[in-house]
C-alpha atoms as a PDB file:
ATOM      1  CA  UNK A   1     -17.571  -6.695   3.117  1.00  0.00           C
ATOM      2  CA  UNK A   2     -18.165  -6.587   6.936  1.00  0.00           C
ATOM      3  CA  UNK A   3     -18.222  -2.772   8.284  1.00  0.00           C
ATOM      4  CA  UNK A   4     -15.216  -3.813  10.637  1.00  0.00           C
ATOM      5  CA  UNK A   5     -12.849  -5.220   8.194  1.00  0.00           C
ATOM      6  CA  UNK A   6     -13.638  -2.502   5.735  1.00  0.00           C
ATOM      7  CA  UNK A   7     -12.516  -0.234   8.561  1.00  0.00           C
ATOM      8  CA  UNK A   8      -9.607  -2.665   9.124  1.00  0.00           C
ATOM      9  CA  UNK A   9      -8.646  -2.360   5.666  1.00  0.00           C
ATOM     10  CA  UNK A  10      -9.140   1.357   5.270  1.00  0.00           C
ATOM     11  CA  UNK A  11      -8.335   3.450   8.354  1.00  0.00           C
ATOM     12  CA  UNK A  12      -6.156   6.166   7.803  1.00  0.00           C
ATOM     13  CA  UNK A  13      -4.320   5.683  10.795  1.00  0.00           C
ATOM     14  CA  UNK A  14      -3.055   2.013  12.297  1.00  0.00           C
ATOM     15  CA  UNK A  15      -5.865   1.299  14.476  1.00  0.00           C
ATOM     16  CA  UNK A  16      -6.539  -1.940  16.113  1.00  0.00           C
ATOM     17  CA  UNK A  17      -9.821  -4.211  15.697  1.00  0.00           C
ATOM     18  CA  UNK A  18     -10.333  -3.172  19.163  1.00  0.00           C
ATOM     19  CA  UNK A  19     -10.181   0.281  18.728  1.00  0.00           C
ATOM     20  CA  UNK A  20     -12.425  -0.017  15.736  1.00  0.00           C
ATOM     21  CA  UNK A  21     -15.513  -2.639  17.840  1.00  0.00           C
ATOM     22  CA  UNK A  22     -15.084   0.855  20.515  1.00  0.00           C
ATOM     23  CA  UNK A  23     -15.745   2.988  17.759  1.00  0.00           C
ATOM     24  CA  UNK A  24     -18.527   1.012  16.486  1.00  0.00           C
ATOM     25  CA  UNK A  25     -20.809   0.424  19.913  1.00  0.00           C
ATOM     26  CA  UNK A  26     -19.654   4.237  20.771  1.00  0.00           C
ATOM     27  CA  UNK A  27     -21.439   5.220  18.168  1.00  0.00           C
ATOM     28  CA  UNK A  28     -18.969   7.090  16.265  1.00  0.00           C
ATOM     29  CA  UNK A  29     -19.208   5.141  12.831  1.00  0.00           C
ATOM     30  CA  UNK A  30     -21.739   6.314   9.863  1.00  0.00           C
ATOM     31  CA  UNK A  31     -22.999   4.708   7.042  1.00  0.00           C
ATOM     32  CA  UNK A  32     -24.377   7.414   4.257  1.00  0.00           C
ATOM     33  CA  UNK A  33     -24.692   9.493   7.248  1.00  0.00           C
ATOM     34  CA  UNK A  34     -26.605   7.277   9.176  1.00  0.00           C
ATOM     35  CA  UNK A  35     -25.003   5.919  12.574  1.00  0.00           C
ATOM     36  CA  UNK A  36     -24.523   1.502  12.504  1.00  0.00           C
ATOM     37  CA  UNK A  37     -23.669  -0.060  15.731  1.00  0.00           C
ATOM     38  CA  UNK A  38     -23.213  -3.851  14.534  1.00  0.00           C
ATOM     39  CA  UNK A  39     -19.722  -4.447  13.372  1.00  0.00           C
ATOM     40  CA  UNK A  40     -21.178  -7.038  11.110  1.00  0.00           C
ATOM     41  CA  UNK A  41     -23.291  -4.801   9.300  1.00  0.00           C
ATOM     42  CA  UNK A  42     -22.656  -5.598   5.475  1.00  0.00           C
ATOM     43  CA  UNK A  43     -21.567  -2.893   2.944  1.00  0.00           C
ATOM     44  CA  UNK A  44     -22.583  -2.252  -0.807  1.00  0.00           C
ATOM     45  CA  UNK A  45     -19.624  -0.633  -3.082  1.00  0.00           C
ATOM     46  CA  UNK A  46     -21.544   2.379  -3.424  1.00  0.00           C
ATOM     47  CA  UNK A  47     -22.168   3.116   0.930  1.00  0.00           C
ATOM     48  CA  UNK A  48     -20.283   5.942   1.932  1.00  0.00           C
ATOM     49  CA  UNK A  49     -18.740   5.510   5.776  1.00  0.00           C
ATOM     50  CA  UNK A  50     -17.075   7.467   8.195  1.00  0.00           C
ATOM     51  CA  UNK A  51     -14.845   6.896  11.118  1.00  0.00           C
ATOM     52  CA  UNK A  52     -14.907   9.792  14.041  1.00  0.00           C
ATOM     53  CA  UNK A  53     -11.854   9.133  15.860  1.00  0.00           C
ATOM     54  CA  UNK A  54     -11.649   8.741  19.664  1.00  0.00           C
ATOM     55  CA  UNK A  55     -10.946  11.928  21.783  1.00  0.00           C
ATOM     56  CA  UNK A  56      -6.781  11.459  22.370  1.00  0.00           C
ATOM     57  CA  UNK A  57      -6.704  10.917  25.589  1.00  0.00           C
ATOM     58  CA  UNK A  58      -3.032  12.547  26.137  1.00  0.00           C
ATOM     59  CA  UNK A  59      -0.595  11.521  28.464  1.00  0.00           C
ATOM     60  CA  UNK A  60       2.223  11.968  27.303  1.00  0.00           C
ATOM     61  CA  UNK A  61       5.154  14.156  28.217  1.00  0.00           C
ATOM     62  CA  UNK A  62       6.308  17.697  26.586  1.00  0.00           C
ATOM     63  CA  UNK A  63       9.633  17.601  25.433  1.00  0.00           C
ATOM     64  CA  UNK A  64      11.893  20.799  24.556  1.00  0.00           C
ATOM     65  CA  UNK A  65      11.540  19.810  21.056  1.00  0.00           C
ATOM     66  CA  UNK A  66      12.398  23.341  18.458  1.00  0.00           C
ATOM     67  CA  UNK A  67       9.947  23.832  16.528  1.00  0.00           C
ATOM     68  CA  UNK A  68      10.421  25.648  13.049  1.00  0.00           C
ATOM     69  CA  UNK A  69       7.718  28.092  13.109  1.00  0.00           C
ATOM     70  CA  UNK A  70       6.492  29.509   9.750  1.00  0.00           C
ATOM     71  CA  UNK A  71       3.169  30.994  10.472  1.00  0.00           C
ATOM     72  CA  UNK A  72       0.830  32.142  13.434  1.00  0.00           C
ATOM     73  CA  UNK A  73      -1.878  33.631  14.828  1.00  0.00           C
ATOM     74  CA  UNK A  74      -4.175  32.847  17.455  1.00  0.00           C
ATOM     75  CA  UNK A  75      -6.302  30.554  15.861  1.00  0.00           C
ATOM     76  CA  UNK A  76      -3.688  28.071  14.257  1.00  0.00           C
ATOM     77  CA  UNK A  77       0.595  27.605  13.358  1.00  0.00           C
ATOM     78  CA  UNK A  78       1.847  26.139  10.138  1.00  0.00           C
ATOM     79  CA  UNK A  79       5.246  24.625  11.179  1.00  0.00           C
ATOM     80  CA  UNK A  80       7.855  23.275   8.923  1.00  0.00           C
ATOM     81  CA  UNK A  81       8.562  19.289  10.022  1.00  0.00           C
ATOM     82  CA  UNK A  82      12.035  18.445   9.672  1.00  0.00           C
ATOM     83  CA  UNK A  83      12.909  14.593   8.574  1.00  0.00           C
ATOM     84  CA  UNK A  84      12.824  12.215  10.718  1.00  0.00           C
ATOM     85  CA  UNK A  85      10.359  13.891  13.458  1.00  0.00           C
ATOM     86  CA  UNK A  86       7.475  11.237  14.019  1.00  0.00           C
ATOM     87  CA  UNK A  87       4.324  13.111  14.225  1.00  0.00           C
ATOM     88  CA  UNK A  88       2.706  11.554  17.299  1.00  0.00           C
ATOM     89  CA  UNK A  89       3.549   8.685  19.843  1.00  0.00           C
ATOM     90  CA  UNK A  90       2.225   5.098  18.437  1.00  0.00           C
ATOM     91  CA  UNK A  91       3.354   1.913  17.100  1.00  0.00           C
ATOM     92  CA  UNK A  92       6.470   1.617  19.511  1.00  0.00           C
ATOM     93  CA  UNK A  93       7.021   5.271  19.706  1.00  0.00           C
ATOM     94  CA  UNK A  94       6.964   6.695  22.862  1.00  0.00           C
ATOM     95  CA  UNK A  95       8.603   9.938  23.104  1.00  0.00           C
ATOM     96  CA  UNK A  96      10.374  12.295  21.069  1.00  0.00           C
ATOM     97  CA  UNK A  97       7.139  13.163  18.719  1.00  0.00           C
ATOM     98  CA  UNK A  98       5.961  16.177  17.517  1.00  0.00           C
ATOM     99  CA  UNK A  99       2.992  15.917  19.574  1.00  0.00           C
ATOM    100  CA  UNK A 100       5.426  16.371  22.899  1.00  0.00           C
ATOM    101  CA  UNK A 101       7.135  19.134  21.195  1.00  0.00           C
ATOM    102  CA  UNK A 102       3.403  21.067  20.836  1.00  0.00           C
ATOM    103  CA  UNK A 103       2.886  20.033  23.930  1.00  0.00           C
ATOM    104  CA  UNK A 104       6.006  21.917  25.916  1.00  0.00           C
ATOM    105  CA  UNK A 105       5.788  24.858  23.734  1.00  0.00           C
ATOM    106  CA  UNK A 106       1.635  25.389  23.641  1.00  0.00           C
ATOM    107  CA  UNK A 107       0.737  23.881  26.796  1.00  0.00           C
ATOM    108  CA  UNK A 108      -2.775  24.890  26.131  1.00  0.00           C
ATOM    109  CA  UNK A 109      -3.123  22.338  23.454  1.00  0.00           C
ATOM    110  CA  UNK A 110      -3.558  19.617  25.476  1.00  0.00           C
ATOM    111  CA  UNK A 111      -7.235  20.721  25.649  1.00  0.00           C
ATOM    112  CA  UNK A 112      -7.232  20.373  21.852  1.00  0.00           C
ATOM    113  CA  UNK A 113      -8.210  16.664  19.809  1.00  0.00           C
ATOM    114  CA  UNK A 114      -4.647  15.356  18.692  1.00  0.00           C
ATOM    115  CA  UNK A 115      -2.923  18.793  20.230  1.00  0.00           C
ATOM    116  CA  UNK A 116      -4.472  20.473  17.242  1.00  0.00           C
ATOM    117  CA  UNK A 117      -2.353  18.071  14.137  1.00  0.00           C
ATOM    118  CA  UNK A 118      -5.422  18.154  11.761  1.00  0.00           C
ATOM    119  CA  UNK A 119      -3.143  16.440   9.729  1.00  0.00           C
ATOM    120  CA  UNK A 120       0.014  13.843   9.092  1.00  0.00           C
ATOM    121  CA  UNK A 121       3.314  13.860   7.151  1.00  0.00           C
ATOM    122  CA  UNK A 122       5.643  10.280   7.557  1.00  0.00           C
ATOM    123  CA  UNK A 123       8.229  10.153   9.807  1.00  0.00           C
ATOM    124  CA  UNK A 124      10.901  10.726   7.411  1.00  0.00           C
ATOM    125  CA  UNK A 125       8.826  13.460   4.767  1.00  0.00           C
ATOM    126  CA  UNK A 126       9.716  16.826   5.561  1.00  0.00           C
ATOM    127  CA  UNK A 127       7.748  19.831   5.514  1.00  0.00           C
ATOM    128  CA  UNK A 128       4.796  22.088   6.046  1.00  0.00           C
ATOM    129  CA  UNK A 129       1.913  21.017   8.667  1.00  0.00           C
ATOM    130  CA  UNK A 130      -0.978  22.863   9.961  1.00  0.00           C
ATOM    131  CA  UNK A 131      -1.720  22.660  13.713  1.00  0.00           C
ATOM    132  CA  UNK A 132      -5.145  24.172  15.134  1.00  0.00           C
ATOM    133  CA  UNK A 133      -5.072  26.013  18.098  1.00  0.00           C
ATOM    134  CA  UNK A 134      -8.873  25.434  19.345  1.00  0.00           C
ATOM    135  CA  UNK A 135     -11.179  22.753  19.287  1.00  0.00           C
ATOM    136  CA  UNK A 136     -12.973  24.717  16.444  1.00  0.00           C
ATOM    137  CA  UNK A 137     -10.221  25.574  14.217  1.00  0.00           C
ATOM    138  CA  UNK A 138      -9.504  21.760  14.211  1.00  0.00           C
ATOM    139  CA  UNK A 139     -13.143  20.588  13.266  1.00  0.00           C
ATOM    140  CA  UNK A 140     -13.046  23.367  11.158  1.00  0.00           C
ATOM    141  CA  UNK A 141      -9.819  22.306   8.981  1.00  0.00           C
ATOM    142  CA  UNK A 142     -10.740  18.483   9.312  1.00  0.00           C
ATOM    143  CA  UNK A 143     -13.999  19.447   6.954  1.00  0.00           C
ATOM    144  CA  UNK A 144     -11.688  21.576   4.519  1.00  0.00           C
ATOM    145  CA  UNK A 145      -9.477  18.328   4.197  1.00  0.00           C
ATOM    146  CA  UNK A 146     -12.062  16.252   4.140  1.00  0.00           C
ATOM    147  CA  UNK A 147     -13.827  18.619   0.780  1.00  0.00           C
ATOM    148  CA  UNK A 148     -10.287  19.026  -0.422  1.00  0.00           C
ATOM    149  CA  UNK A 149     -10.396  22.948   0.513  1.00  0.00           C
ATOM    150  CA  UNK A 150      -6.689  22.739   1.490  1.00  0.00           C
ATOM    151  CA  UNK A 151      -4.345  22.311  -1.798  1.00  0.00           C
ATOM    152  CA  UNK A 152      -0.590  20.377  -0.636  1.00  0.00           C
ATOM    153  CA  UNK A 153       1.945  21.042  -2.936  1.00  0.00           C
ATOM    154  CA  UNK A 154       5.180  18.159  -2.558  1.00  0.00           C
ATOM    155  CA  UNK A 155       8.175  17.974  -4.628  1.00  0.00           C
ATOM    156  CA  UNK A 156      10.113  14.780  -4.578  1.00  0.00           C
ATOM    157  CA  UNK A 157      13.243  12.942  -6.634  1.00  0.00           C
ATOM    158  CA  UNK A 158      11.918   9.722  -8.763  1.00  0.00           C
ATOM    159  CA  UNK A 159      14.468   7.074 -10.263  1.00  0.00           C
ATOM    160  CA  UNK A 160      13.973   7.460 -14.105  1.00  0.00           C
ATOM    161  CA  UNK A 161      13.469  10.298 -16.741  1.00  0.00           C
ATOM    162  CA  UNK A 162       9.957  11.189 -17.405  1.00  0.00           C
ATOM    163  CA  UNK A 163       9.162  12.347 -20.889  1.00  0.00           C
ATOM    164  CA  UNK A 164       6.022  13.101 -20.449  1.00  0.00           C
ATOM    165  CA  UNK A 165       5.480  16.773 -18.440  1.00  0.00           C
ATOM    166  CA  UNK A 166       2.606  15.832 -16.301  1.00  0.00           C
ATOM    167  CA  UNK A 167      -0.229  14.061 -15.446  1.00  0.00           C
ATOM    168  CA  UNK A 168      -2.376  11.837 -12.626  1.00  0.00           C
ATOM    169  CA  UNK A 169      -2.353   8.634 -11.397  1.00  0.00           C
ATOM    170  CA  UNK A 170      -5.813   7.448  -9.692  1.00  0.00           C
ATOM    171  CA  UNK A 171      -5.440   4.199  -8.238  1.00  0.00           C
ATOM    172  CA  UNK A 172      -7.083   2.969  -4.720  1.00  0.00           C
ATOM    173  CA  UNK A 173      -4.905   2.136  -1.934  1.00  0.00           C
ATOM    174  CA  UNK A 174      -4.867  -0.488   0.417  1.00  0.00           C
ATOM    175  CA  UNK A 175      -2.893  -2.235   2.635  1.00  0.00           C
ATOM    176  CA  UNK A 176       0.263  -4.561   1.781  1.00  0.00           C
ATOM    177  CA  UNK A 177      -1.456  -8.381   1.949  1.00  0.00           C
ATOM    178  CA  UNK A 178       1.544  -9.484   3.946  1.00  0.00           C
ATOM    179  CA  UNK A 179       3.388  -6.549   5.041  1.00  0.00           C
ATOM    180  CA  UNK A 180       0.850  -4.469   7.203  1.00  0.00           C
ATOM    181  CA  UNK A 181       2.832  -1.652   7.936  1.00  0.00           C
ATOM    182  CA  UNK A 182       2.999  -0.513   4.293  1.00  0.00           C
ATOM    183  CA  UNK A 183       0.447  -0.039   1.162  1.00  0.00           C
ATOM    184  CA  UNK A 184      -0.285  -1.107  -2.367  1.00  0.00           C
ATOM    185  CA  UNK A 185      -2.177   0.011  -5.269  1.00  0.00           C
ATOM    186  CA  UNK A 186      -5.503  -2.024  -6.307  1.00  0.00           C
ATOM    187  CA  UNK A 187      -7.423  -1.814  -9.543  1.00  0.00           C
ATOM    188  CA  UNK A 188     -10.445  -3.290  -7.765  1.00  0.00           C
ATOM    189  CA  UNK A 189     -13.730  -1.435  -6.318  1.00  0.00           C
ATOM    190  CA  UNK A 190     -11.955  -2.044  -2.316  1.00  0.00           C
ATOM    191  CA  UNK A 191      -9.278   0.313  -0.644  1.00  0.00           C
ATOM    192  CA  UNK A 192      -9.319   4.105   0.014  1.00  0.00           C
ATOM    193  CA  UNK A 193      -9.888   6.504  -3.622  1.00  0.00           C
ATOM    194  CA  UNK A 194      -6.076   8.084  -3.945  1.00  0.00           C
ATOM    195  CA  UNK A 195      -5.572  11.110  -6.688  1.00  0.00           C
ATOM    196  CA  UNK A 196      -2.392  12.596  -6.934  1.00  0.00           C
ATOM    197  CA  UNK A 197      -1.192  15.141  -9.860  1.00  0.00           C
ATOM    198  CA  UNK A 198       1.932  15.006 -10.673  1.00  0.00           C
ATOM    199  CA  UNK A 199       4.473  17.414 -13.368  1.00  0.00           C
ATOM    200  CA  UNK A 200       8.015  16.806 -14.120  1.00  0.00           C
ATOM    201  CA  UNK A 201       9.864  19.762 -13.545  1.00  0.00           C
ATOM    202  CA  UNK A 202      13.662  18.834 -14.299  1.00  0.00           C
ATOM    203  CA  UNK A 203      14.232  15.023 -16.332  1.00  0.00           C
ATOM    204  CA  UNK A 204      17.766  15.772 -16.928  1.00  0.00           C
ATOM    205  CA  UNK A 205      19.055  14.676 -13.637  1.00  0.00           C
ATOM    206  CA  UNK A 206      21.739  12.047 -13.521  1.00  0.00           C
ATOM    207  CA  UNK A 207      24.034   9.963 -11.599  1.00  0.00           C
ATOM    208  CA  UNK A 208      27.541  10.885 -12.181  1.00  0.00           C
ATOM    209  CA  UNK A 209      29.082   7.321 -11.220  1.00  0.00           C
ATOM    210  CA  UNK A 210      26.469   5.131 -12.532  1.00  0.00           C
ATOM    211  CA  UNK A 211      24.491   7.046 -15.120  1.00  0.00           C
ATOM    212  CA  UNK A 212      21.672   6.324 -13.689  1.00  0.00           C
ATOM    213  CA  UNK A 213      18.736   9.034 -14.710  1.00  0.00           C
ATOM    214  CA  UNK A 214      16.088  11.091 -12.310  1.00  0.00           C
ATOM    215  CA  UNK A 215      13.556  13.786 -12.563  1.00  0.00           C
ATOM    216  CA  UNK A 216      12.615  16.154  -9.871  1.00  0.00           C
ATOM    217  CA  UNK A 217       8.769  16.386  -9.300  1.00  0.00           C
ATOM    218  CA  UNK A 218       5.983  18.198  -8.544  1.00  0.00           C
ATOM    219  CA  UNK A 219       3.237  16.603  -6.442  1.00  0.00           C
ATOM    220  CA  UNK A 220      -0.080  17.797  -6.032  1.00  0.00           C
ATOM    221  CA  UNK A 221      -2.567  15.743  -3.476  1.00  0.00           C
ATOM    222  CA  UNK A 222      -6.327  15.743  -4.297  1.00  0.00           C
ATOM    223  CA  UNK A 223      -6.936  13.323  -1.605  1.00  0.00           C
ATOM    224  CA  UNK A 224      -4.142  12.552   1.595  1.00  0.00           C
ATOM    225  CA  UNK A 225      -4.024   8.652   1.604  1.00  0.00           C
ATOM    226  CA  UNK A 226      -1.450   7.403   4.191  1.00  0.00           C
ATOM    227  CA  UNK A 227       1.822   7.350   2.244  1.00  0.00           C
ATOM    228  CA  UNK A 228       0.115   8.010  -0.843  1.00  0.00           C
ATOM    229  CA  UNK A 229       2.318   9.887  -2.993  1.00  0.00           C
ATOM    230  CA  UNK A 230       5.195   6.920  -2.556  1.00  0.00           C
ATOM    231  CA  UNK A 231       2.791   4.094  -3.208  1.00  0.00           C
ATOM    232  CA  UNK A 232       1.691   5.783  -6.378  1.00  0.00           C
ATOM    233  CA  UNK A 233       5.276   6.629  -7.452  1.00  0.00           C
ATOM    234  CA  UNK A 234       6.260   2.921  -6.962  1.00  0.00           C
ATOM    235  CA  UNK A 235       3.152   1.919  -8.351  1.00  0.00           C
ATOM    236  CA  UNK A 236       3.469   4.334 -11.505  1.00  0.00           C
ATOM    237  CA  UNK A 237       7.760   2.786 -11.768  1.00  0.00           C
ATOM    238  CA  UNK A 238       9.781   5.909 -10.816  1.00  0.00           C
ATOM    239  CA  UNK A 239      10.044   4.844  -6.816  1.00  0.00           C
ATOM    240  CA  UNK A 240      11.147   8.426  -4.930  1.00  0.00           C
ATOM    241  CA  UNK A 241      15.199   8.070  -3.850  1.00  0.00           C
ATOM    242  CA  UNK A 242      16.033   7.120  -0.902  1.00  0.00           C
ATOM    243  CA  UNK A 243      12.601   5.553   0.052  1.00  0.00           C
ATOM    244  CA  UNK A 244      13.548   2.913   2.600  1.00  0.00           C
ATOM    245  CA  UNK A 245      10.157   0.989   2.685  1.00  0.00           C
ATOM    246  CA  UNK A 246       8.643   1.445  -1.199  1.00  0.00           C
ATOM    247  CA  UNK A 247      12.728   1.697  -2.295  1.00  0.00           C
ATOM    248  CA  UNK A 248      15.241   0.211  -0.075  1.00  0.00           C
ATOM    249  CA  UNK A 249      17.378  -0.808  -2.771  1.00  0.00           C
ATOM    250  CA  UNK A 250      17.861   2.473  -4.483  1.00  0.00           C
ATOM    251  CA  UNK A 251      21.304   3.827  -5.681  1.00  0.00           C
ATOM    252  CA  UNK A 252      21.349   7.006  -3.910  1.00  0.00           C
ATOM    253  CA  UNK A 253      21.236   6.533  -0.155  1.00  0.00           C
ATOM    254  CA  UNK A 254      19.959   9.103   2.233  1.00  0.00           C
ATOM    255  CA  UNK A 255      18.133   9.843   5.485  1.00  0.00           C
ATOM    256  CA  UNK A 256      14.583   8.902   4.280  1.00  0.00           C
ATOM    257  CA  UNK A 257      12.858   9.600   1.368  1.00  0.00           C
ATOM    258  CA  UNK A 258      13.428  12.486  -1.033  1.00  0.00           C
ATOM    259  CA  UNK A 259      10.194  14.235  -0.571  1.00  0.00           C
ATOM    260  CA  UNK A 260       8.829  17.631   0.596  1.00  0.00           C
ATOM    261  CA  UNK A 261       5.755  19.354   1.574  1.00  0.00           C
ATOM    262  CA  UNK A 262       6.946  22.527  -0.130  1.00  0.00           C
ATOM    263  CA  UNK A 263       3.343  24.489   0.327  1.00  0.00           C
ATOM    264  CA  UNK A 264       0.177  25.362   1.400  1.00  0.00           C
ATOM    265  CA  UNK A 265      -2.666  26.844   0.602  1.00  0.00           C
ATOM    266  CA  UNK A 266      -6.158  27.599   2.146  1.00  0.00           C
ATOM    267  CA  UNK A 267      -8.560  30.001   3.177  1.00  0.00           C
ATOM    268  CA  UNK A 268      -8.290  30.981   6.972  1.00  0.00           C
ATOM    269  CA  UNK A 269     -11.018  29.259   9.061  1.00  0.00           C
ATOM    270  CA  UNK A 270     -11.466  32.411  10.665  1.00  0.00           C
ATOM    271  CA  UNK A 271     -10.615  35.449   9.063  1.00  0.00           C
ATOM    272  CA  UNK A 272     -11.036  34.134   5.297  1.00  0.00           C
ATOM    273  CA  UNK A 273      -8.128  35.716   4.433  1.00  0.00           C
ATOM    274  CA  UNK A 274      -6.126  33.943   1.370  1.00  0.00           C
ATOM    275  CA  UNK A 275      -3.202  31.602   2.660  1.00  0.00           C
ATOM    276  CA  UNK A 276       0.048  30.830   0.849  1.00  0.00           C
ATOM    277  CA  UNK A 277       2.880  29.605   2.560  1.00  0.00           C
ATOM    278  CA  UNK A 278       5.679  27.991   0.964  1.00  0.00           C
ATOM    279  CA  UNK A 279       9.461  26.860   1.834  1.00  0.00           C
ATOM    280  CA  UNK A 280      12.527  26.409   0.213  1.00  0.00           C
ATOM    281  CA  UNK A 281      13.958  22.355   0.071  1.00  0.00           C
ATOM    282  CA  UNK A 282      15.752  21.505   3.474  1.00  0.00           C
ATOM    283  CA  UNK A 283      19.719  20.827   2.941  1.00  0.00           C
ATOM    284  CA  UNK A 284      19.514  16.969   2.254  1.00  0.00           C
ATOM    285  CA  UNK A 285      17.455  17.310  -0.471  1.00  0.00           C
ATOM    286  CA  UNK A 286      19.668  20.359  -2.298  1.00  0.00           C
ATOM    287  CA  UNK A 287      22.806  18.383  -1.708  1.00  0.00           C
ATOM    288  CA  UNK A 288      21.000  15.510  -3.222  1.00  0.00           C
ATOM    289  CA  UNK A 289      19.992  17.718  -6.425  1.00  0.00           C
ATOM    290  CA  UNK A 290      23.196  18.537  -6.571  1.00  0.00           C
ATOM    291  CA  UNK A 291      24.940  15.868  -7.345  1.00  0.00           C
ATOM    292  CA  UNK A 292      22.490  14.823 -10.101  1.00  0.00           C
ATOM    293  CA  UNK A 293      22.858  18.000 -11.661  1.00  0.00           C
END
């Protein structure tokens, strides 16, 4: 495959081909570590490339957004995202991010890649997120992603009772063939490695009206694939409740799907001091569990 539509096919983020011909003649692309400026340069399955995004060049506004505080020091903040907070302006979105809510409440961060989000939780996933307050906090954390040094723990509500207690589901993702704003599961050698662990921690939920069955889960991410944990849950037949792209005609309706970035844990850039921080499940999703129980 050409470098460019591998890049197409794979970014992370929903970056244009534009963005991506930029990175290439910038420089910013590697191949097995080695930088390629020809967007037609031809990959083998086994080449290993990265993308260096472009410096964010930010514009946008702050906005008195609250922000839900858990942890912080003065090197980085873990914050608790509630659902339905995008994460940053893109794609239509304009305003009301959590990028404009850093933004009015650490000024200074506009001197920081991305206003320090080293990484991403969907609009309507709630949860724990890490922001870096310098320029080397951030590079710091993007290599502890990138070597899996940070360990995500998500719970989450699945249709159907799952008799066996846990396991993993490795499948590649890509993106939809028709619908490019979503992502599938391929059992070919393209798309983006996805791992996700997985361990059913209650199977005896169910549906008063309809008896209907669910199992609350535990979700742990060895690799963070752009909505990975719902394409593998759709993928694996247990879609997560209230999922309005990978589930939109589930029986239980809610505000987005029922999934949670409960904790995290990591060694401090800086100090090296053990990190465990962990929440309790916001309101929606307790009311939800209730009424399955």
């Amino acid at each position: 495959m050409r470098l460019d539509l591998y890049l197409m096919e794979n970014s992370e983020t929903d970056i244009t081909r534009s963005q991506i011909a930029r990175g290439i003649r910038d420089g910013r692309v590697t191949v097995n570590g080695i930088t390629v400026t020809k967007a037609g340069t031809i990959l083998r399955d086994t080449d290993t490339v990265n993308f260096i995004p472009e410096q964010t060049r930010i514009t946008d506004e702050p906005e008195n957004i609250p922000l839900n505080v858990v942890f912080a020091d003065n090197h980085l903040m873990v914050i608790n995202k509630p659902r339905g907070l995008v994460v940053h302006p893109g794609n239509g979105v304009s305003g009301g991010t959590l990028l404009n809510a850093l933004l009015f409440h650490h000024p200074e961060l506009r001197n920081v890649a991305r206003c320090g989000i080293v990484h991403r939780l969907d609009k309507n996933t709630a949860g724990l997120m890490v922001i870096a307050k310098t320029p080397a906090v951030a590079l710091k954390f993007a290599q502890m992603f990138e070597t899996h040094d940070v360990a995500r723990t998500y719970n989450g509500i699945v249709e159907g009772a799952i008799q066996t207690t846990h396991g993993t589901i490795n499948r590649n993702i890509v993106r939809h063939p028709i619908n490019r704003t979503i992502y599938t599961v391929t059992d070919g050698p393209h798309g983006r490695t996805a791992v996700t662990h997985w361990r059913a921690l209650d199977n005896t939920l169910t549906h008063k009206t309809n008896g209907r069955r669910y199992t609350l889960m535990e979700f742990k991410l060895e690799t963070g694939r752009t909505h990975q944990i719902r394409v593998h849950c759709k993928s694996a037949g247990w879609p997560l409740v209230g999922d309005p792209e990978y589930n939109p005609n589930g029986a239980i309706k809610c505000n987005g799907q029922m999934l949670e970035a409960t904790s995290l844990e990591f060694l401090h850039p800086i100090t090296g001091k053990s990190m465990r921080l962990e929440i309790d499940h916001t309101p929606e999703f307790k009311k939800v569990l209730g009424v399955l129980r």
